[in-house]
C-alpha atoms as a PDB file:
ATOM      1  CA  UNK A   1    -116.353  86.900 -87.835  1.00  0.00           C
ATOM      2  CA  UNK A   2    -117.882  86.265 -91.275  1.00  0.00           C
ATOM      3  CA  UNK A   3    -117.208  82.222 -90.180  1.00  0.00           C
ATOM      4  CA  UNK A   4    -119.290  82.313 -86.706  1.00  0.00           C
ATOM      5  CA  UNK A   5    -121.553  83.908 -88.777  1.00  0.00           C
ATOM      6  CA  UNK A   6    -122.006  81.542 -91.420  1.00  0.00           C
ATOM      7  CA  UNK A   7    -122.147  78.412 -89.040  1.00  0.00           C
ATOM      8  CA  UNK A   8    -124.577  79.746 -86.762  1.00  0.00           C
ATOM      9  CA  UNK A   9    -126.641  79.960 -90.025  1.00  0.00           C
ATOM     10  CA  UNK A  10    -125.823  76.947 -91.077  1.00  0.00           C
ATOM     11  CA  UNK A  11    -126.383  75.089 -87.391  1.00  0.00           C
ATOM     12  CA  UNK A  12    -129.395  76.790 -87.639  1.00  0.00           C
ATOM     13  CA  UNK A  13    -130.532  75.688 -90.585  1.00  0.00           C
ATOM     14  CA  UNK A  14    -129.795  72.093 -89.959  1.00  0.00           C
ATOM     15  CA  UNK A  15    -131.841  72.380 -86.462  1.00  0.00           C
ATOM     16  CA  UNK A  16    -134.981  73.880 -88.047  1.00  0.00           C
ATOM     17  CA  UNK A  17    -134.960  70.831 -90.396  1.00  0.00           C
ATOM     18  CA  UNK A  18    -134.378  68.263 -87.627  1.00  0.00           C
ATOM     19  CA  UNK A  19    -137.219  70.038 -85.756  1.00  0.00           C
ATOM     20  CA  UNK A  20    -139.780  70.128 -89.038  1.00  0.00           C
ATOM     21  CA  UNK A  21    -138.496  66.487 -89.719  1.00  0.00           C
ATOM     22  CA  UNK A  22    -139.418  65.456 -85.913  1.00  0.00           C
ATOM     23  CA  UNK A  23    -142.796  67.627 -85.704  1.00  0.00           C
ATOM     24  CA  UNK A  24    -143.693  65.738 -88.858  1.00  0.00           C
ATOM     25  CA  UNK A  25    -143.200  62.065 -87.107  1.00  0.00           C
ATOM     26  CA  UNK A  26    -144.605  62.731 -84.281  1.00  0.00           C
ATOM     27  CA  UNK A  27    -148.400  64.225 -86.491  1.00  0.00           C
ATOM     28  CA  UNK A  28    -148.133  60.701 -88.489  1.00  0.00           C
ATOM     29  CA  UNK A  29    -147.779  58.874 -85.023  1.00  0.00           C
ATOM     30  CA  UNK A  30    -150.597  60.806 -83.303  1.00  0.00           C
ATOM     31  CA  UNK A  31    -152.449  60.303 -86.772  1.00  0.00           C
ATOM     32  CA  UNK A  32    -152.083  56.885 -86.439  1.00  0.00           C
ATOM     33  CA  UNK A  33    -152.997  56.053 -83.267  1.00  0.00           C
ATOM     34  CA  UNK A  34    -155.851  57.985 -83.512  1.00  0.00           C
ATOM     35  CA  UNK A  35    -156.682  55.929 -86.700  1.00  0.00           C
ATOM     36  CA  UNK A  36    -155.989  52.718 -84.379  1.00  0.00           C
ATOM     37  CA  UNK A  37    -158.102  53.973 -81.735  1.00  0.00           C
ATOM     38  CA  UNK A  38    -161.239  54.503 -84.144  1.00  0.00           C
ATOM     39  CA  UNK A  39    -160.562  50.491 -85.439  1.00  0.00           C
ATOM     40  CA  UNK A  40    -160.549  49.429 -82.102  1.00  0.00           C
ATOM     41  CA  UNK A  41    -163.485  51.590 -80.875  1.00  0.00           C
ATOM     42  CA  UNK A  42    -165.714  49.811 -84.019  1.00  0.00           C
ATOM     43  CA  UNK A  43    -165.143  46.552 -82.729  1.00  0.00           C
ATOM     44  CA  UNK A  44    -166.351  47.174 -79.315  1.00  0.00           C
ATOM     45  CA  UNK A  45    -170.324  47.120 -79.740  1.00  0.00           C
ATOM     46  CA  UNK A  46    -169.688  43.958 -81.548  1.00  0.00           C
ATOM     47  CA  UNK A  47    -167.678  42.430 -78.296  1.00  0.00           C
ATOM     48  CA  UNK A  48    -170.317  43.381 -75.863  1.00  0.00           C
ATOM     49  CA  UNK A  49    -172.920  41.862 -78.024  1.00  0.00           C
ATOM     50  CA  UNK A  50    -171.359  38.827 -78.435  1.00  0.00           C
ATOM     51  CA  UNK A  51    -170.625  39.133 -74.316  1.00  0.00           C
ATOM     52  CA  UNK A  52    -174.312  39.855 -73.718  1.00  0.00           C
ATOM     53  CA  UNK A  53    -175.332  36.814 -75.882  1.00  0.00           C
ATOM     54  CA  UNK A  54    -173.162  34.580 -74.240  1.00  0.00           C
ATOM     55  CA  UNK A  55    -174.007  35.926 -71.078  1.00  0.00           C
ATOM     56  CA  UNK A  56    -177.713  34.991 -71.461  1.00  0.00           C
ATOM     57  CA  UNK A  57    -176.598  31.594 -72.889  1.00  0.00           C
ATOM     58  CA  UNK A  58    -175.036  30.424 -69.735  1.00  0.00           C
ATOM     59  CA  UNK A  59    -177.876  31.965 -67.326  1.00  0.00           C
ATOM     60  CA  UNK A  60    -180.406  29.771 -69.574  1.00  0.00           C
ATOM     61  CA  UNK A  61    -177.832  26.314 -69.123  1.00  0.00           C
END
């Protein structure tokens, strides 16, 4: 009895780590996409500028 015991701890134990471990990955990856996101988002006024300004220089040709 003492045994089932002491590997139910144990498997217990081994799953709360694999859990913290995998909770843990998966706030880096959200972290950095969100971090990705933001880069990406900086660029875009930039894009549409240089769209806008290219724009005008072909309805001028």
């Amino acid at each position: 009895m003492k045994r089932i015991i002491l590997l139910a701890l144990i498997t217990g134990l081994l799953t709360a780590c694999n859990v913290k471990e995998g909770v843990k990955e998966t706030g880096d990856a959200v972290q950095q996409g969100t971090q990705n996101a933001i880069e990406g988002l900086k660029e875009v006024p930039a894009a549409i500028s240089k769209a806008s300004n290219k724009a005008e220089d072909d309805i001028r040709k």
